[in-house]
Protein backbone atom coordinates (compact mmCIF):
# COMPACT_ATOMS: atom_id res chain seq x y z
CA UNK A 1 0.00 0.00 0.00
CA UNK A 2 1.36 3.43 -0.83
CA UNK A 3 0.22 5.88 1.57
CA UNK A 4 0.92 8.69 -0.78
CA UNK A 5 -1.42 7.21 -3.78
CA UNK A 6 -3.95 6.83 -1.11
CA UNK A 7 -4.08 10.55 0.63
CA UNK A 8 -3.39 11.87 -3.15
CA UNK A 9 -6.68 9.52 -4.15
CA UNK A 10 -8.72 11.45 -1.36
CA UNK A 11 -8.03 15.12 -2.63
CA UNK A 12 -9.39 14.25 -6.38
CA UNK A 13 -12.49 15.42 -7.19
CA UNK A 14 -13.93 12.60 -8.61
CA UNK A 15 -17.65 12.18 -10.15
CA UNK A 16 -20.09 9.97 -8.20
CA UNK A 17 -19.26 8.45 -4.90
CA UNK A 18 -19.05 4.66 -6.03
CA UNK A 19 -16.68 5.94 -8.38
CA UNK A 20 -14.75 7.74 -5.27
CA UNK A 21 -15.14 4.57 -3.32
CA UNK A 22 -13.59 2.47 -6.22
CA UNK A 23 -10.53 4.27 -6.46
CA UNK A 24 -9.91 5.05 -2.94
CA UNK A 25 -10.03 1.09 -2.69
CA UNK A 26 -7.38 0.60 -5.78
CA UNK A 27 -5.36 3.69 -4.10
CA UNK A 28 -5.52 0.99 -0.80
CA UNK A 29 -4.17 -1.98 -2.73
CA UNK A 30 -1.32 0.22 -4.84
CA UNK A 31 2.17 -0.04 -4.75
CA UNK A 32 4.29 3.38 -4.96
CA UNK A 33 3.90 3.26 -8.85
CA UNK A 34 0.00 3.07 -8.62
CA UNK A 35 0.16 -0.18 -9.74
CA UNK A 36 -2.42 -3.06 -8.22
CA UNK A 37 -4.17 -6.20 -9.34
CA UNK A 38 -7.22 -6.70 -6.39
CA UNK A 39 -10.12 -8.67 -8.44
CA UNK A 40 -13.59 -7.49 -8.88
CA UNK A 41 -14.67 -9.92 -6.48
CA UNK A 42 -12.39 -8.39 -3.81
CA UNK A 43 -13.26 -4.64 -4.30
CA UNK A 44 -16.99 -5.53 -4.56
CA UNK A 45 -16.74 -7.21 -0.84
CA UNK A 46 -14.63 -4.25 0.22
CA UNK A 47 -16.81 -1.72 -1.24
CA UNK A 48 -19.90 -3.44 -0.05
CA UNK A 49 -21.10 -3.45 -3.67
CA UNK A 50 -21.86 -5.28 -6.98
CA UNK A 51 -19.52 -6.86 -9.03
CA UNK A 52 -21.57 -4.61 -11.76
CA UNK A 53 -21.25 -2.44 -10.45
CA UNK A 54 -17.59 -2.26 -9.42
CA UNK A 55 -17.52 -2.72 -13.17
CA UNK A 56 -19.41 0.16 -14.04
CA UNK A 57 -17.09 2.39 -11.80
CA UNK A 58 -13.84 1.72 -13.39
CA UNK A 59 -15.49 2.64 -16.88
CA UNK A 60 -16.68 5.51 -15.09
CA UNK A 61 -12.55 6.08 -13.88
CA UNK A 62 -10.90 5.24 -16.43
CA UNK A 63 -13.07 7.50 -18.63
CA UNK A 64 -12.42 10.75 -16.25
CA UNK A 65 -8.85 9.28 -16.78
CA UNK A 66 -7.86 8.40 -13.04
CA UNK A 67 -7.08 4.56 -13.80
CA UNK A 68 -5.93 2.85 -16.99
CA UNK A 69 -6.81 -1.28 -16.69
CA UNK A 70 -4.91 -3.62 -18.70
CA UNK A 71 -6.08 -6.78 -19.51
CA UNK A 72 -4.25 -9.98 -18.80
CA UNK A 73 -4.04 -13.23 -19.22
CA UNK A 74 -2.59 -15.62 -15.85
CA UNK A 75 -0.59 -19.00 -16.82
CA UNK A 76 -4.12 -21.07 -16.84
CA UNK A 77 -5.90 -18.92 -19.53
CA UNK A 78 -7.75 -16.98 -17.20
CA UNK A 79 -7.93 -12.56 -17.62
CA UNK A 80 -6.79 -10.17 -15.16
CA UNK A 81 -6.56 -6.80 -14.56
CA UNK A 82 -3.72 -4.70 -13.56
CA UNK A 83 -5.04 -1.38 -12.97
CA UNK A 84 -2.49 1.71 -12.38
CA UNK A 85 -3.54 4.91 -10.87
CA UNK A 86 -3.62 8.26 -12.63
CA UNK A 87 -3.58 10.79 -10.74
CA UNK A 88 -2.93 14.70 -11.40
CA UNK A 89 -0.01 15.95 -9.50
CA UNK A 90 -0.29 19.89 -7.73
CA UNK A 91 1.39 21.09 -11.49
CA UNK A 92 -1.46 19.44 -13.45
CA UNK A 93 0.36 16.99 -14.92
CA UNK A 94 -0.69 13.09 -14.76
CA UNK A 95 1.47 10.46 -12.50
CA UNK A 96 1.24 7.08 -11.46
């Protein structure tokens, strides 16, 4: 967890609190470089919410352009998602 990624996460003004809620919870699981793989599954039991609609947030994110998701695939076949943070430093400029 990077404690800076998460206090930064808190001062964004972000649109719609399950969108809030979504990235304060990737913020949580990131490493220094905003990078974080949690699962739907996991941030919908942290977030008390949907799997939908944990999906519908990070559209919602990555749209306002606070986290990019890349797709995966594990050794089995199976997709992931590494998300990384976005967020706008006190200059305006975007870093992970």
């Amino acid at each position: 967890m990077s404690i800076r990624i998460l206090m930064d996460a808190f001062d964004r003004a972000v649109e719609g609190a399950a969108e809030k809620l979504v990235l304060l919870t990737i913020a949580d699981f990131a490493n220094d470089r905003g990078e974080c793989y949690p699962s739907y599954k996991t941030m919908a039991a942290r977030c008390s919410m949907t799997v939908s609609e944990i999906r519908t947030a990070l559209r919602k994110l990555q749209l306002q352009g606070f986290v990019v998701v890349e797709k995966r695939l594990d050794k089995r076949g199976g997709q992931t998602n590494f998300y990384t943070v976005m967020l706008p430093s006190k200059n305006g400029r975007i870093e992970s």
